[in-house]
Protein backbone atom coordinates (compact mmCIF):
# COMPACT_ATOMS: atom_id res chain seq x y z
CA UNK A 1 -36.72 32.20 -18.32
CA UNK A 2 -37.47 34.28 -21.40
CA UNK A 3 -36.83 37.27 -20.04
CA UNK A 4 -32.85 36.35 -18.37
CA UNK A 5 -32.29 35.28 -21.77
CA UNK A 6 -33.46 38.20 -23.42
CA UNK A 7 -31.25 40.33 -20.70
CA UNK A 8 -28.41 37.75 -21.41
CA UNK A 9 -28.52 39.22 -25.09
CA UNK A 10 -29.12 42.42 -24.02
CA UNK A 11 -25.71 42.60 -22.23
CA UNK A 12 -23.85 40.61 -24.85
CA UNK A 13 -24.94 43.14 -27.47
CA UNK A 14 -23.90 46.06 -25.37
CA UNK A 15 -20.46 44.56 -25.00
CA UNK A 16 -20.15 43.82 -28.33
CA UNK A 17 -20.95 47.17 -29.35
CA UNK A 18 -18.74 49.23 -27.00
CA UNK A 19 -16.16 46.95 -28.57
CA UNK A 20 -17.27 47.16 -32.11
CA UNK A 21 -16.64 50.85 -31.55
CA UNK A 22 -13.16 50.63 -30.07
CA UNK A 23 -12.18 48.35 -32.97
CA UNK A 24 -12.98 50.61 -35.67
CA UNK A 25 -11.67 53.64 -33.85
CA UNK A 26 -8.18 51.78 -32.86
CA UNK A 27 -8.70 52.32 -29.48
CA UNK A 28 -5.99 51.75 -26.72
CA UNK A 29 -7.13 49.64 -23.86
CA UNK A 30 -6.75 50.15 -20.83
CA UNK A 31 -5.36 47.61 -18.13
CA UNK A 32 -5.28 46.87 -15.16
CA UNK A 33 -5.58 48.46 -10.81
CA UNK A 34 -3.24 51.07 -11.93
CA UNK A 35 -6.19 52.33 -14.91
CA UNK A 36 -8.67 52.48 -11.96
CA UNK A 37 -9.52 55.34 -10.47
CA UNK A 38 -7.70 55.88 -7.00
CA UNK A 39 -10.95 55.70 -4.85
CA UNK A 40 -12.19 52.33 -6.34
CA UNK A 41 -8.67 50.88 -6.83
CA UNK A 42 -7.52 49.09 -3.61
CA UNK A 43 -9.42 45.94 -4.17
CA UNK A 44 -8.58 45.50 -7.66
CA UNK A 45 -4.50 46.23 -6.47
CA UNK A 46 -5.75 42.42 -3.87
CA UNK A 47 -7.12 40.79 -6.91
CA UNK A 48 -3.59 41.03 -8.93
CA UNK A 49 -1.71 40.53 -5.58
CA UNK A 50 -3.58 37.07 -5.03
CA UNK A 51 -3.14 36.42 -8.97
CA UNK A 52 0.31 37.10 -8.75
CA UNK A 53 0.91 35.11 -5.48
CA UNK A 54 -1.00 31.85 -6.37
CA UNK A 55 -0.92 31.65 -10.37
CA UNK A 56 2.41 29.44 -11.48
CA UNK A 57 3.63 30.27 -15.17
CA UNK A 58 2.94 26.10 -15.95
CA UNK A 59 -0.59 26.89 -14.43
CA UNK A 60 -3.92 26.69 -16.96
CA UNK A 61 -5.77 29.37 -16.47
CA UNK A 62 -9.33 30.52 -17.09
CA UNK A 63 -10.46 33.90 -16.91
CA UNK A 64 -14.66 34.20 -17.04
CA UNK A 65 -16.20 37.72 -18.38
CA UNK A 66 -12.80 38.81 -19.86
CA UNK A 67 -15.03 41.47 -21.94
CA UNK A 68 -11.97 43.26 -23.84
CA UNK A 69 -9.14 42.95 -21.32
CA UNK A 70 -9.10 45.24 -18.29
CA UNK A 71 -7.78 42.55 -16.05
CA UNK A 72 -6.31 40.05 -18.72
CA UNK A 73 -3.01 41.26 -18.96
CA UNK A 74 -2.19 40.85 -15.36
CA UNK A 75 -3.19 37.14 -15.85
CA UNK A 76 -0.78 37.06 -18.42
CA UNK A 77 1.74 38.72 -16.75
CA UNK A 78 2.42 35.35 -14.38
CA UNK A 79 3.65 33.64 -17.79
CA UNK A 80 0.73 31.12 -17.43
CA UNK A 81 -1.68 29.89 -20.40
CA UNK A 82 -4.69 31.98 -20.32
CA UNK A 83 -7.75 31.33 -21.90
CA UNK A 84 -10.23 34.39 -21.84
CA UNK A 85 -13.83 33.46 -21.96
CA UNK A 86 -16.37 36.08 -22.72
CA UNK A 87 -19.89 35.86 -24.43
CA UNK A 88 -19.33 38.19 -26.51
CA UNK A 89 -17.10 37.91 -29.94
CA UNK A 90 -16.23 41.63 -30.45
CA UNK A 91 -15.05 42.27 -26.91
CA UNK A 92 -13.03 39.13 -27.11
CA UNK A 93 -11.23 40.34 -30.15
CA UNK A 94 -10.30 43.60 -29.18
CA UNK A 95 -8.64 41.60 -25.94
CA UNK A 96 -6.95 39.56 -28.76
CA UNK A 97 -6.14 42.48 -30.75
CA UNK A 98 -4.40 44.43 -27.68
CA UNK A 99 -2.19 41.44 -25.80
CA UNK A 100 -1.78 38.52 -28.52
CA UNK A 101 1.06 40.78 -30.35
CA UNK A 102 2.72 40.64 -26.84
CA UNK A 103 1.91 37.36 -25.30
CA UNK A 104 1.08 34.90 -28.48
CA UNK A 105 1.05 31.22 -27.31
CA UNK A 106 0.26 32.33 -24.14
CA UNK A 107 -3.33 33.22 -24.62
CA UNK A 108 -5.94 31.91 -26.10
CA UNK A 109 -9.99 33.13 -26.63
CA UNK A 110 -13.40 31.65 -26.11
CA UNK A 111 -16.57 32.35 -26.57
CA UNK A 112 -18.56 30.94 -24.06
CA UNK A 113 -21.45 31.70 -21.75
CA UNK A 114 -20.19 30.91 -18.30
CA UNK A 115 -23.23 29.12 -17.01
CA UNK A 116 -22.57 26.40 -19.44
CA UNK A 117 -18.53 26.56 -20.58
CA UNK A 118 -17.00 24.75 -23.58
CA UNK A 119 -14.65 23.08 -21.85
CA UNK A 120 -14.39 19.18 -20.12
CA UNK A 121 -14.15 18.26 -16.64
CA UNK A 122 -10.93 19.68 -14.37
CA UNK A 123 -9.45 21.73 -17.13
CA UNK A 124 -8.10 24.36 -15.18
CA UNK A 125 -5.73 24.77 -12.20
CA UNK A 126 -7.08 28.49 -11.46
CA UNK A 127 -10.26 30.04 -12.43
CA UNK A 128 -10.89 34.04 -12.07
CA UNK A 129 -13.15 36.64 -12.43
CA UNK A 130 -13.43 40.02 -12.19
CA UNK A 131 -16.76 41.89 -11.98
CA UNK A 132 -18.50 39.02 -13.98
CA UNK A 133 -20.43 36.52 -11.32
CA UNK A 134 -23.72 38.42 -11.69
CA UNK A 135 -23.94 37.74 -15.33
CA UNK A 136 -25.09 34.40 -14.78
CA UNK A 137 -27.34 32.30 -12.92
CA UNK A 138 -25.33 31.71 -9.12
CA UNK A 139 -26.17 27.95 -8.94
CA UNK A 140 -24.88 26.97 -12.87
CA UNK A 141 -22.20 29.57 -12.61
CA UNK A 142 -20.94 27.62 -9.27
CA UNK A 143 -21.71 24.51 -10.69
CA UNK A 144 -19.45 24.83 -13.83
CA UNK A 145 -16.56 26.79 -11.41
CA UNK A 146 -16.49 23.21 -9.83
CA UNK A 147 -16.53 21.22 -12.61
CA UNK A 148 -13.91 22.54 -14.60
CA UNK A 149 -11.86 23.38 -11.43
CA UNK A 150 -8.71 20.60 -11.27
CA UNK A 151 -8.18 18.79 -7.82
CA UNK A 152 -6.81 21.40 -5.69
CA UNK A 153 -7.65 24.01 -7.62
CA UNK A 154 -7.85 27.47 -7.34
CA UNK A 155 -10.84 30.24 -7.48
CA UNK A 156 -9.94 34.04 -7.20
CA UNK A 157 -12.23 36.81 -8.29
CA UNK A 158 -13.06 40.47 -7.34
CA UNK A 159 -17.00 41.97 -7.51
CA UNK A 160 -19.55 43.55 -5.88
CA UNK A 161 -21.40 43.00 -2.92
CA UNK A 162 -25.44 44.11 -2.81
CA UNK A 163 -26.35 45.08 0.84
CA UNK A 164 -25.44 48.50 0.97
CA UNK A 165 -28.85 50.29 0.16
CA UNK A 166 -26.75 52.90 -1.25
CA UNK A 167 -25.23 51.01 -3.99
CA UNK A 168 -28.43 49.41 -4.42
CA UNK A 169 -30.39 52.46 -5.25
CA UNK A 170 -27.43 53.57 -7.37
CA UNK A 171 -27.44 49.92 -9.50
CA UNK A 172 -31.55 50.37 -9.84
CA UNK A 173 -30.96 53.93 -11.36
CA UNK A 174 -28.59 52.05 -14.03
CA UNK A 175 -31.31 49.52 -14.82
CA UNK A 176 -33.58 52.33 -15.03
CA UNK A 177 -31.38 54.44 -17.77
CA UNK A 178 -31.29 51.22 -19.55
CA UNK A 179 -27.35 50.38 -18.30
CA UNK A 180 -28.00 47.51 -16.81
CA UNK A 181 -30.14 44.39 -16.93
CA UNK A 182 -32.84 43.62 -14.12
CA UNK A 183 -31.52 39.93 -13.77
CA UNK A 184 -27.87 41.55 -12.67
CA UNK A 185 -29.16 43.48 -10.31
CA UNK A 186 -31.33 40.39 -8.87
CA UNK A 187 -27.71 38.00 -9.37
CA UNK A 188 -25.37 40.67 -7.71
CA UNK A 189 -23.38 38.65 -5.22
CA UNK A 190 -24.14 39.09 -1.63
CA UNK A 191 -23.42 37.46 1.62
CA UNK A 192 -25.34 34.29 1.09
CA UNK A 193 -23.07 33.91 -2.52
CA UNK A 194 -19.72 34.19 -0.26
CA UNK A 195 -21.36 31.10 2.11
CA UNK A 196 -22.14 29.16 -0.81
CA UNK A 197 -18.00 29.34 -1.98
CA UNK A 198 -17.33 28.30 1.85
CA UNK A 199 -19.61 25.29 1.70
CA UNK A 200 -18.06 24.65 -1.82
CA UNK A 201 -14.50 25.51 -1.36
CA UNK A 202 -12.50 23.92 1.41
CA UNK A 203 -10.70 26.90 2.45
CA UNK A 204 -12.03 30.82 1.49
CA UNK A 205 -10.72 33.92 2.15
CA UNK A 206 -12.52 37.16 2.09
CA UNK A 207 -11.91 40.71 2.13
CA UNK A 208 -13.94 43.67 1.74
CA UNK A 209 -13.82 47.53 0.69
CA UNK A 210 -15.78 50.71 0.13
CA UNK A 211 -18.24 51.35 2.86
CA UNK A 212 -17.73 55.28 1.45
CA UNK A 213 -17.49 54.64 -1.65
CA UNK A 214 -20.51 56.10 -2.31
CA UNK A 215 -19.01 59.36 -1.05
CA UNK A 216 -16.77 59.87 -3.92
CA UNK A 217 -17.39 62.71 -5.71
CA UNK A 218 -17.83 64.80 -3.02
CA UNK A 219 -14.79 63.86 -1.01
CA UNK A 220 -12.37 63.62 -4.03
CA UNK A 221 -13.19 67.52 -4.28
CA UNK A 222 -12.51 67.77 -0.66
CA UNK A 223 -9.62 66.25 -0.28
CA UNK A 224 -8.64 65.04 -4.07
CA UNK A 225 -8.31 61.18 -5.18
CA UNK A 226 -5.56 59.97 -3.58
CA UNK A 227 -6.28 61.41 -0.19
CA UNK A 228 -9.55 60.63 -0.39
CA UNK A 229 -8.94 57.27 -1.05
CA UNK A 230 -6.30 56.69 1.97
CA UNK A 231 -9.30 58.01 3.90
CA UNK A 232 -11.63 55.56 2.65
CA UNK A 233 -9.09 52.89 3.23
CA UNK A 234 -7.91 53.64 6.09
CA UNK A 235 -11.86 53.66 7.47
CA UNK A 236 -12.72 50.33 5.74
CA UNK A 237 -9.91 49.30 8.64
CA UNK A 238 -11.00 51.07 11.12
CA UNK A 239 -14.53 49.88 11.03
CA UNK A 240 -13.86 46.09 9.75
CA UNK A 241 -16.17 46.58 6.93
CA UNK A 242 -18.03 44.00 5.77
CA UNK A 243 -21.90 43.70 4.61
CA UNK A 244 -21.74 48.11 4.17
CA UNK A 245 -18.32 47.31 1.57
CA UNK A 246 -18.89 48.45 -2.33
CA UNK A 247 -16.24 45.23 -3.10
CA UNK A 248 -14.90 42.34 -2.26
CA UNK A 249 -11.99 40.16 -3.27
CA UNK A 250 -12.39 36.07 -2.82
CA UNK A 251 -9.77 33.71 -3.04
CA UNK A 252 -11.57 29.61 -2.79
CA UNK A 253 -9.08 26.52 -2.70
């Protein structure tokens, strides 16, 4: 127990100090599929399609690992209330710093660690998340989804999957150079996370992308980015990818 919390700090002070840094320099965020690069983009293009789709501008919505805004903006975009949750303060108010000029009543911050969140029972008619579900424990993360889920309510998010022994290997060299934490890689969502949401969740969809992925570099100087990303699409089809896929996007009513 000691040692999650310790890697719980560990990432919140990382965050906070890529942030601290972007704050004092005045740096422009980015935002968004479109400031992804081409190979890595289609299933972040799904996660604003469903968010646009599903999200009504009277909704209440809940973002979870909002770090400093990459995929806030979209959320705000639909002309619903957003509150962006993050554990840590300096990432939170560079998000603030970059969209509240533009979207003021609209949004709202909170600090909050997303296995136990600051806010009461069925608060929320959508919940999302993008690229945060391994940052806490699965069971209390699903737990509080649930509880703070209305009736009826929604659950969209876009991460990872951890089967491909590929990406694996690649995830354990970034705990070894010290950028990530051991408990993320043992938390990375996987095919028994996905059944959990479908036991749950009364109705889940599922898609999944970047079997190549792991290919990149070398086929982005083969063919250049946005070939080589039709390619990898266009594969991901051709094979159905599933437990092989880099992503996956996850929409649970």
């Amino acid at each position: 127990m000691e040692s999650l919390q310790n890697d719980k700090s560990t990432e919140r002070d990382r965050y906070d100090s890529r942030s601290q840094k972007a704050l004092l320099e005045d740096a422009a965020n980015a935002s968004g599929a479109d400031s992804i690069d081409a190979v890595f983009r289609e299933p972040y293009i799904l996660y604003e399609k469903h968010i646009t789709f599903y999200i009504q501008p009277d909704h209440k919505v809940l973002e979870l690992g909002s770090g400093s805004g990459l995929h806030t903006e979209a959320l705000l975009k639909t002309g619903a209330y957003i509150t962006a949750s993050d554990i840590a303060p300096s990432s939170l108010a560079l998000l603030s710093k970059n969209l509240f000029p533009a979207y003021g009543e609209k949004l709202t911050t909170q600090v909050a660690d997303m296995e136990f969140l600051p806010f009461n029972d069925q608060s929320f008619d959508v919940i999302t998340s993008a690229g945060s579900l391994s940052y806490g424990d699965p069971e209390l993360v699903n737990r509080e989804i649930k509880r703070v889920l209305k009736p009826g309510g929604i659950f969209i998010c876009v991460d990872s999957l951890n089967h491909n022994p590929v990406y694996r290997f690649n995830r354990y060299l970034q705990f070894r150079r010290g950028q990530r934490t051991m408990s993320t890689l043992e938390r990375m969502p996987d095919m028994q996370r996905i059944q959990t949401f479908k036991e749950l969740f009364s109705s889940v969809d599922v898609s999944f992308f970047g079997s190549l992925t792991w290919a990149a570099p070398i086929f982005k100087r083969i063919l250049g980015k946005d070939k080589a990303a039709k390619f990898f699409d266009a594969f991901d089809r051709f094979i159905k990818v599933k437990r092989s896929a880099f992503k996956f996007v996850l929409v649970a009513r």
